[in-house]
Protein backbone atom coordinates (compact mmCIF):
# COMPACT_ATOMS: atom_id res chain seq x y z
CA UNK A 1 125.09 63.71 62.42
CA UNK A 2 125.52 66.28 64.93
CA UNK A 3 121.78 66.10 66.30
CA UNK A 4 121.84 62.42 66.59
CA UNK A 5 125.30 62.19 68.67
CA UNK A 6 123.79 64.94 71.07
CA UNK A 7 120.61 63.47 71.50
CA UNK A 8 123.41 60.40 72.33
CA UNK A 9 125.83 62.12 74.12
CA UNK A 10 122.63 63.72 76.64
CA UNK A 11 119.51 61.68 76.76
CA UNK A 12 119.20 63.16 80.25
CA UNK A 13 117.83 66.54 78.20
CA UNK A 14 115.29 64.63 76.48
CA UNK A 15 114.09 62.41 79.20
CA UNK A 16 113.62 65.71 81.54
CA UNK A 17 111.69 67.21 78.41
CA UNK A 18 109.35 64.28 78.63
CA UNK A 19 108.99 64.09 81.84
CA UNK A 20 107.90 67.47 82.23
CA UNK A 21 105.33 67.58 79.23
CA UNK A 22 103.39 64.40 80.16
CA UNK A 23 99.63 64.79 80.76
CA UNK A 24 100.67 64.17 84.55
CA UNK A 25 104.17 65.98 84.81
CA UNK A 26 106.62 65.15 87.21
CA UNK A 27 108.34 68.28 87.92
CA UNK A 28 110.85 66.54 90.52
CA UNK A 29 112.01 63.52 88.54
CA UNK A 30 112.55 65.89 85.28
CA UNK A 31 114.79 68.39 87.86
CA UNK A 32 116.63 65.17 88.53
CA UNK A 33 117.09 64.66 84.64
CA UNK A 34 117.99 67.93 83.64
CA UNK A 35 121.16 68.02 86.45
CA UNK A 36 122.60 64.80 84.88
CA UNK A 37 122.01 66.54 81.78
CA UNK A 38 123.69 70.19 82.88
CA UNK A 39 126.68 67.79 84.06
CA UNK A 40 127.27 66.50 80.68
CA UNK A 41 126.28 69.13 78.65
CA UNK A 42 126.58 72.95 80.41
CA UNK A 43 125.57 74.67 77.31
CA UNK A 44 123.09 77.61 76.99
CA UNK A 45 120.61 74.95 75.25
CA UNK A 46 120.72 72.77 78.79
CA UNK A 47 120.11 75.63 80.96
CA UNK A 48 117.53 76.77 78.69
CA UNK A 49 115.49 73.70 79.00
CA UNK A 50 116.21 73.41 82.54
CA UNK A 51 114.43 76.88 82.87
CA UNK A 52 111.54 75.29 81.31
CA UNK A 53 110.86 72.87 83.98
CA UNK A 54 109.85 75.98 86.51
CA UNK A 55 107.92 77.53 83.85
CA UNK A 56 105.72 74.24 83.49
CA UNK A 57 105.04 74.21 87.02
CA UNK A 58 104.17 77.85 87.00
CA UNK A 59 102.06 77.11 84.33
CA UNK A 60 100.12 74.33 85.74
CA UNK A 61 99.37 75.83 89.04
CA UNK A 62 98.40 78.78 87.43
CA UNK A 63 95.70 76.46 85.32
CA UNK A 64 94.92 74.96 88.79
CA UNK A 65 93.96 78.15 90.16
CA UNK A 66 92.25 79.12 86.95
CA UNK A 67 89.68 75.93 87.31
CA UNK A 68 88.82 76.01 91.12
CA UNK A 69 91.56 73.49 91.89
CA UNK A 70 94.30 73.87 94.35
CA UNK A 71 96.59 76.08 93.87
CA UNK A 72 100.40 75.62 95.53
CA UNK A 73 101.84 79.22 95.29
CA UNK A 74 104.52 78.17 96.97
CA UNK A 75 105.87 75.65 94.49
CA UNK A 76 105.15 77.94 91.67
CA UNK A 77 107.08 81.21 93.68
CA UNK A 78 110.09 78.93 93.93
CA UNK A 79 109.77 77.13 89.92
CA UNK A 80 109.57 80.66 88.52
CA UNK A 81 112.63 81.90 90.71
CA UNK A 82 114.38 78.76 89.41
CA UNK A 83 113.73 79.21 85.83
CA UNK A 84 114.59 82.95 86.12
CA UNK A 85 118.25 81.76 87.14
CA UNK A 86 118.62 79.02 84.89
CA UNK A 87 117.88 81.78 81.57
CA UNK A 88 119.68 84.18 83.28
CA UNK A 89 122.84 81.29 82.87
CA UNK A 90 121.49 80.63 79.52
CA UNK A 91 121.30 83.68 78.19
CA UNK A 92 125.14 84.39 79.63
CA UNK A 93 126.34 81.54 77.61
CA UNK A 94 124.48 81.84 74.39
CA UNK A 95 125.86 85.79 74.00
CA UNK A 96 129.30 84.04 74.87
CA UNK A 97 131.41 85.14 71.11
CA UNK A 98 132.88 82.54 68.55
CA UNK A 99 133.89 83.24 65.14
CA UNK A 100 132.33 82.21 62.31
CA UNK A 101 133.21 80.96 59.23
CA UNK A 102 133.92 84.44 58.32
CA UNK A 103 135.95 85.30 60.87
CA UNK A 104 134.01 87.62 62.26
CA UNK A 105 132.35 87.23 66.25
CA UNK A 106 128.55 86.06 66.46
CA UNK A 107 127.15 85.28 69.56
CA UNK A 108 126.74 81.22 70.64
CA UNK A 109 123.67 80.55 70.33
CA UNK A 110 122.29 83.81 68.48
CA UNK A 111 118.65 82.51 68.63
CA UNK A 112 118.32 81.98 72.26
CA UNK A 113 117.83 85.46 73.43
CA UNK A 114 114.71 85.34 71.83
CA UNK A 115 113.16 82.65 72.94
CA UNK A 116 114.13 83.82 76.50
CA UNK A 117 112.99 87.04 77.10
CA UNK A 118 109.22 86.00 75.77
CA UNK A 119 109.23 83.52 78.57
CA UNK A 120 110.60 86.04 81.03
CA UNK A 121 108.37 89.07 79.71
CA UNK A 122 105.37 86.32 80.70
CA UNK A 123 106.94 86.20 83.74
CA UNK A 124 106.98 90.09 84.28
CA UNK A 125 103.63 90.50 83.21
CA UNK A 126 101.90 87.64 85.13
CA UNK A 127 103.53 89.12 88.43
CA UNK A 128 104.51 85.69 88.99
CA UNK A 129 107.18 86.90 91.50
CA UNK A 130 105.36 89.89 92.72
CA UNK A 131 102.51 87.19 93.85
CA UNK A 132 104.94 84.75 95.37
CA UNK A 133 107.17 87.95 97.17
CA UNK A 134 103.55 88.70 98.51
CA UNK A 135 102.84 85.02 100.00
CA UNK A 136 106.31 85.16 101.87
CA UNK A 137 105.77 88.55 103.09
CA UNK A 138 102.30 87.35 104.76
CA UNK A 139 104.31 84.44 106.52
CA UNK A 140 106.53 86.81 107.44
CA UNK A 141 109.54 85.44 105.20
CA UNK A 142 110.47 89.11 104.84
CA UNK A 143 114.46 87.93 103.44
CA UNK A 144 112.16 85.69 100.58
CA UNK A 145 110.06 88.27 100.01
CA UNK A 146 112.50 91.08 99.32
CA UNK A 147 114.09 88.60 96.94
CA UNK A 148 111.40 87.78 94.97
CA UNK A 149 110.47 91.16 94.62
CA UNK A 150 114.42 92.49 94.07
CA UNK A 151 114.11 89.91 90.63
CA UNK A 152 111.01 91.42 89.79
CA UNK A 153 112.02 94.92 89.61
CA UNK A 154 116.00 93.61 88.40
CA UNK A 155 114.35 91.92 85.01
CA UNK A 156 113.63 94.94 82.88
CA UNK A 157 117.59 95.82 83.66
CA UNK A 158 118.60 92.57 82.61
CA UNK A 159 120.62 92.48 79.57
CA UNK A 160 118.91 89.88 77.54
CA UNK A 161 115.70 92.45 78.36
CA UNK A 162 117.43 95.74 76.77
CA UNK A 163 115.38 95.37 72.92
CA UNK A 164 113.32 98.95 73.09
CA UNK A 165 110.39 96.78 72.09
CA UNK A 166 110.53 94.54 74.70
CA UNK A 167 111.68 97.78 77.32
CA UNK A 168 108.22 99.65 76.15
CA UNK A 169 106.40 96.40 77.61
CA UNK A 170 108.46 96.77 80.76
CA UNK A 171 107.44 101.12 81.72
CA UNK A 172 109.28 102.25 85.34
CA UNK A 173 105.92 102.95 85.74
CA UNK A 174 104.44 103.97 89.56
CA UNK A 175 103.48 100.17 89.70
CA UNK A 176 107.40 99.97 89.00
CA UNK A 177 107.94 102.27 91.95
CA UNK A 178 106.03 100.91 94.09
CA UNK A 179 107.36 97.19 93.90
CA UNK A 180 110.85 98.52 94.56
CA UNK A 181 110.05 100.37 97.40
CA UNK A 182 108.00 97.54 98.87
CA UNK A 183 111.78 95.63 98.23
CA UNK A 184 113.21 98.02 100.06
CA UNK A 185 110.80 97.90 103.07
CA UNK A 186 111.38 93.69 102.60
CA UNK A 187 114.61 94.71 103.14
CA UNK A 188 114.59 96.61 106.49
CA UNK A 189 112.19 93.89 107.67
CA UNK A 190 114.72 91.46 107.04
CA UNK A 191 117.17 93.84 108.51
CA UNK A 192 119.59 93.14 105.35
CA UNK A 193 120.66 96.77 105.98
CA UNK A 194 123.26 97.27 102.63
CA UNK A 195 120.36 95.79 100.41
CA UNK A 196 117.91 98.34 101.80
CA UNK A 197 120.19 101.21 101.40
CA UNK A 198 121.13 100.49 97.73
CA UNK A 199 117.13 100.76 97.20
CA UNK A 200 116.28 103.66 99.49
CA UNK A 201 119.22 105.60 97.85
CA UNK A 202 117.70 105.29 94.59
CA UNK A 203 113.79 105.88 95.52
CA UNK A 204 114.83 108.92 98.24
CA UNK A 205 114.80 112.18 95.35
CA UNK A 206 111.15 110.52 94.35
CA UNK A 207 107.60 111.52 95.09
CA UNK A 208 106.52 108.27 95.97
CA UNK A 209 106.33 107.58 99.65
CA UNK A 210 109.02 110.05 99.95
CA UNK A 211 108.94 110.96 103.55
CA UNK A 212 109.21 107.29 104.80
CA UNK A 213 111.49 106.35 102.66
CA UNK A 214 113.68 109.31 103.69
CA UNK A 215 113.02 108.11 107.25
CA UNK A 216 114.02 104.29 106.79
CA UNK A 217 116.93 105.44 104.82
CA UNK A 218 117.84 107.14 107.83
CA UNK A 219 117.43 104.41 110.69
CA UNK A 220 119.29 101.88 107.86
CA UNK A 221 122.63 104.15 108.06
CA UNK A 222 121.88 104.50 112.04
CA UNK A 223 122.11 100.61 111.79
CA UNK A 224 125.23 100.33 109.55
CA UNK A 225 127.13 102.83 111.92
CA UNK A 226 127.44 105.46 109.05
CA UNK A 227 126.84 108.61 111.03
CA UNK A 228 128.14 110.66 108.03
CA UNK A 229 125.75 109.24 105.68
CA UNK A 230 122.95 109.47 108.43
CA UNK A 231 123.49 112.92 109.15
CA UNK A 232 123.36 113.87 105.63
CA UNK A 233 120.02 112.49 104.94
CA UNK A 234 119.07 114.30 107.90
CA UNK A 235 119.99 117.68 106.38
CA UNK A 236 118.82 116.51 103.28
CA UNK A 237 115.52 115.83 104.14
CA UNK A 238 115.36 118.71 106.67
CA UNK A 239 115.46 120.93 103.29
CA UNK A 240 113.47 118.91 101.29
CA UNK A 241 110.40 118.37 104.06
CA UNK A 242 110.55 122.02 105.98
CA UNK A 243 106.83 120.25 107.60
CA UNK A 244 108.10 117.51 108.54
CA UNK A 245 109.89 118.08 112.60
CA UNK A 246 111.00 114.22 112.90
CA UNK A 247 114.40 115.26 110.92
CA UNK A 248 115.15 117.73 112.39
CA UNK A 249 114.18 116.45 115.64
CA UNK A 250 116.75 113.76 115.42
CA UNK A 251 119.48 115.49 113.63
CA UNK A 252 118.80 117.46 117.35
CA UNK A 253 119.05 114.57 119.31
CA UNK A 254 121.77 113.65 117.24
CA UNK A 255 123.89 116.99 118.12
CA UNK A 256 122.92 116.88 121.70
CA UNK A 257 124.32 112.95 122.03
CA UNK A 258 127.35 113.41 120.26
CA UNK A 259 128.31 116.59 122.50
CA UNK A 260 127.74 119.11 119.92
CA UNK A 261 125.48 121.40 121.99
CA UNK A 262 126.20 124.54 120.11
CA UNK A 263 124.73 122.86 117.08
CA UNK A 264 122.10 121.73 118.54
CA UNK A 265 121.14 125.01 119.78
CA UNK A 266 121.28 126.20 116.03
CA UNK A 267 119.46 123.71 114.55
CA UNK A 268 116.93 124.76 117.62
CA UNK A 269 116.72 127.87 116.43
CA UNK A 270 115.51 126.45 113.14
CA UNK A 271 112.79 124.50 114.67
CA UNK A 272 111.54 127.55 116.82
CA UNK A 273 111.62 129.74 113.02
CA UNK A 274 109.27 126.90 111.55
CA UNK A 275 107.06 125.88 114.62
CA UNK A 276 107.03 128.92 116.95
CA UNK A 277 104.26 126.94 119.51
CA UNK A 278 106.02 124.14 120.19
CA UNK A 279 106.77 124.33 123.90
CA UNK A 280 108.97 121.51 123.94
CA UNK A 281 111.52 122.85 121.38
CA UNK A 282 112.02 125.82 123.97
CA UNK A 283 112.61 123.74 126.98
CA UNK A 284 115.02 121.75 125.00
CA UNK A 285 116.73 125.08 123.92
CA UNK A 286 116.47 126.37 127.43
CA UNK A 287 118.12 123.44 129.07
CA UNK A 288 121.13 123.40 126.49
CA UNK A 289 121.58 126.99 126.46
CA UNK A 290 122.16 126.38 130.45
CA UNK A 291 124.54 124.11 129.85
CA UNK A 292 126.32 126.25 127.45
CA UNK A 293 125.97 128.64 130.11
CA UNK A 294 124.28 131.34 128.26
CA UNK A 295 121.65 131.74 132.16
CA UNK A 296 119.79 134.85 130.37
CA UNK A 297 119.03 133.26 127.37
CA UNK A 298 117.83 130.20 129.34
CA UNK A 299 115.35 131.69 131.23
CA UNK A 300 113.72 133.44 128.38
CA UNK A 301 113.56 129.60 126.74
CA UNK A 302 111.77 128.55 130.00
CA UNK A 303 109.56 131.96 129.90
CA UNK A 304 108.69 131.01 126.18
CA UNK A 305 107.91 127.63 126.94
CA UNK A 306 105.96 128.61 129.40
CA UNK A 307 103.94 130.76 127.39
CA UNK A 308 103.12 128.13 125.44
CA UNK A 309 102.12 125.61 127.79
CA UNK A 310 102.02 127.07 131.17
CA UNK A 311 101.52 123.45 132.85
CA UNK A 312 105.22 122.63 131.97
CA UNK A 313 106.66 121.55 135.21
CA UNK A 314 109.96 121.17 133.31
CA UNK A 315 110.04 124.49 132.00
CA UNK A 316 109.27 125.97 135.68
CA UNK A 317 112.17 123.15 137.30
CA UNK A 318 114.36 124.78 134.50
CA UNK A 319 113.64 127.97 135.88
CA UNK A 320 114.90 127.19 139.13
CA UNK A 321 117.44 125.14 138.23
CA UNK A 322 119.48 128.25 136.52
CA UNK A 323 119.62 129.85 139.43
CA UNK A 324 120.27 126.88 141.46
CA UNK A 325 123.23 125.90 139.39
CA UNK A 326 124.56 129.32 139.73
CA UNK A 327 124.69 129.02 143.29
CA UNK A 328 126.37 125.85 143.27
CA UNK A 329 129.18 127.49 141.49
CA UNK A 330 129.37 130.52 143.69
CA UNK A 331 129.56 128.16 146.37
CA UNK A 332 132.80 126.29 144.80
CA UNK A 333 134.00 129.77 144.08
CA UNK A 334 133.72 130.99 147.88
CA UNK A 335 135.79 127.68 149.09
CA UNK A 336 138.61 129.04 147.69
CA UNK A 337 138.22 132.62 148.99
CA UNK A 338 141.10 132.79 152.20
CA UNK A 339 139.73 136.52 153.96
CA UNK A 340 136.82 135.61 156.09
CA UNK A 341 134.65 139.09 155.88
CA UNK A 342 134.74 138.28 152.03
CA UNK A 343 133.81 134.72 152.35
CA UNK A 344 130.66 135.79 154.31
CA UNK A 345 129.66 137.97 151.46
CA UNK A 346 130.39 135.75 149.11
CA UNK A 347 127.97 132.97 151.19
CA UNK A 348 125.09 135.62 151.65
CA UNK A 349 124.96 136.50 147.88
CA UNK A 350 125.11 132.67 147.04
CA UNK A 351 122.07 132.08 149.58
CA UNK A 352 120.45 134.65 147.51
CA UNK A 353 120.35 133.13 144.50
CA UNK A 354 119.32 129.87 146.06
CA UNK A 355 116.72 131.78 147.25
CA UNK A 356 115.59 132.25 144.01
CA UNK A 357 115.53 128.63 142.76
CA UNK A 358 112.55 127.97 145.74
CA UNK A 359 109.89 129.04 144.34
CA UNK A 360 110.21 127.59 141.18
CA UNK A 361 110.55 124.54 142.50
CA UNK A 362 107.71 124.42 144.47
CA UNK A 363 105.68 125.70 141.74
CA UNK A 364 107.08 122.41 139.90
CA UNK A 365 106.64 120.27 142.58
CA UNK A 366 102.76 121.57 142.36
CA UNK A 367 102.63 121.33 138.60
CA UNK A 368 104.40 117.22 139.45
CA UNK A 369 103.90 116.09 142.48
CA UNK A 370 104.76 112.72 141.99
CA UNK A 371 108.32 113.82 140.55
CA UNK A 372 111.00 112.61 143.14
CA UNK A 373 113.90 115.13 141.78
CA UNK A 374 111.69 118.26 142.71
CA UNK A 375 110.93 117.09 146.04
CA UNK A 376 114.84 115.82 146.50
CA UNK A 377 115.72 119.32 145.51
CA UNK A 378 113.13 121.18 147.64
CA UNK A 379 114.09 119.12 150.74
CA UNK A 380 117.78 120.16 150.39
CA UNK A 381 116.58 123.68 149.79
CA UNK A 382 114.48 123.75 152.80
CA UNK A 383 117.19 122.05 154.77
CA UNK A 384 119.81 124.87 153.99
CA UNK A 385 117.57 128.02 154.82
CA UNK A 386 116.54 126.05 158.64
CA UNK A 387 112.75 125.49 157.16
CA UNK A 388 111.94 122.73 159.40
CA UNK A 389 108.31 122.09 158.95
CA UNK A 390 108.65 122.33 155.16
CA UNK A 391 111.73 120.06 155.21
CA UNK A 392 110.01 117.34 157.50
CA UNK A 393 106.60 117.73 154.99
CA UNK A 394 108.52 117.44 151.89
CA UNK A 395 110.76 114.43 153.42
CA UNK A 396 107.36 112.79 154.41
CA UNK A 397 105.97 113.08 151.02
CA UNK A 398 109.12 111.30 149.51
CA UNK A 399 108.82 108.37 151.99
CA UNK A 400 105.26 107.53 150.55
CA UNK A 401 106.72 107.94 146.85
């Protein structure tokens, strides 16, 4: 009695089942079917059989491929996401409890799990999703392809999945690995930033790609504003990778933008420790320790970088730019100085140590001769100490800039 008034009460089931089993199926006309029929009857059965539609299609492009003939990866990407939603809805409302006649609480439909996870290990196995994540990534539909490959890797965690027979079939294998960090890069490509993260968090302690992902993990905090979280997996990774300079080369930056110069300077001093002959660590030391006002230390910074690379006209500018700093300041300093004889001495010790800028300039200016801020400086240095033919040279050679 029961079977006969459902098969009454939702013909729309049964027509969809037909349509979609005829020799030539009509996968569109049996979708149209099945929602009259999830509108009448929203039961784990319904949704069960509207998962089957997809999982036709799949299954005849995949025999369409198999003989020569054309095969619409497209259609079959989109069926199998389809019927992995509609089991997913299935399998909620089978495992929804009732009592039985023994007052005790059994699942729905206790039979439909079954039959749902063999369709969806299929699935799993075939790489049906994997294949069609691929497709969308090619035609650079990286938001599709991050979600076909986020169901992918999601499946083994689904709860209808969780029998340890049907979890030894599903291994977090490196293949496993692989596909979610491939999700995760979908993810950054489709700049869905809190998607990414979730992923990256989990893959970042892993050997598998792990200096990238460390990297993108980074840039996809730098893009959600979360300078606490980026700066942590900065000095995270700066532990973890002691060979690899780009973290700690941007926690630096990092410092240095944020005003934090002191910091900077330390973290320096790391970099130096690690990677002695790298000239520009030293000239990026040299010109913060300047700032900090620590003029010894500087010029040893320039000296070492130098050393290193004795064609670094930025090193040698450095140079002179300590010492023309200085006298800047000794020149604000002897403005305020009221008793003439002591404001001459005060000017002829400041000329001194502009003195001593000159000739690192023009050694920069050599090393750069195309650099306009040497040549600006220069000029005004000639200019103060009455060098006229240098002045007019060095003023000609800006004009033709």
């Amino acid at each position: 009695m029961s079977t006969v008034c459902f098969a009454q009460k939702n013909p729309a089931t049964k027509k969809a089942k037909s349509l979609m089993n005829a020799e030539n199926p009509d996968f569109n006309a049996a979708r149209a079917s099945i929602k009259e029929a999830l509108e009448a009857e929203p039961t784990a059965e319904t949704y069960y059989w509207a998962g089957m539609i997809g999982y036709k299609e799949v299954e005849r492009e995949n025999i369409n491929q198999m003989m020569g003939q054309r095969y619409d990866g497209e259609a079959a990407g989109k069926a199998c996401e389809e019927s992995y939603r509609y089991w997913v809805k299935a399998d909620e409302l089978a495992q929804v409890p009732v009592l039985n006649k023994k007052g005790v609480e059994v699942p729905t439909d206790p039979k439909m799990r079954g039959k749902l996870t063999k369709m969806m290990l299929e699935f799993y196995k075939n790489q049906e999703l994997v294949k069609y994540g691929v497709m969308l990534n090619d035609g650079r539909d990286f938001e599709g392809a991050y979600r076909a490959f986020k169901l992918h890797i999601d499946m083994p965690e689904l709860a209808m999945m969780q029998d340890p027979k049907i979890q030894k079939e599903m291994p977090r294998d490196t293949t496993y690995i692989q596909y979610k960090y491939y999700a995760a890069i979908f993810a950054v490509q489709a700049e869905l930033h809190e998607d990414a993260v979730v992923l990256l968090e989990q893959l970042k302690d892993g050997e598998y790609e792990a200096v990238s992902t460390n990297q993108f993990l980074y840039q996809e905090y730098v893009a959600l504003k979360d300078t606490v979280k980026f700066v942590a997996t900065l000095q995270n990774a700066i532990q973890r990778f002691p060979g690899e300079p780009w973290f700690l080369q941007n926690l630096i930056n990092y410092y240095i933008f944020s005003g934090q110069e002191q910091t900077a300077i330390d973290y320096l001093a790391t970099a130096i420790e690690r990677e002695p002959n790298v000239a520009q660590y030293h000239l990026i030391k040299g010109n913060l320790d300047e700032n900090q006002g620590h003029y010894e230390a500087a010029l040893q910074d320039f000296d070492n970088a130098l050393a290193i690379d004795p064609t670094m006209a930025d090193a040698m500018a450095g140079k002179g730019r300590v010492f023309y700093n200085q006298a800047v300041k000794m020149n604000e300093a002897a403005a305020m100085i009221t008793d003439n004889k002591e404001y001459k001495k005060a000017l002829e010790e400041m000329n001194e140590v502009f003195k001593k800028s000159l000739p690192f300039f023009e050694k920069a200016h050599e090393m750069a001769p195309e650099d306009r801020v040497y040549l600006q400086t220069l000029k005004g240095l000639y200019y103060r100490f009455d060098m006229e033919d240098k002045y007019n040279e060095t003023a000609e050679k800006l004009n033709n800039l």
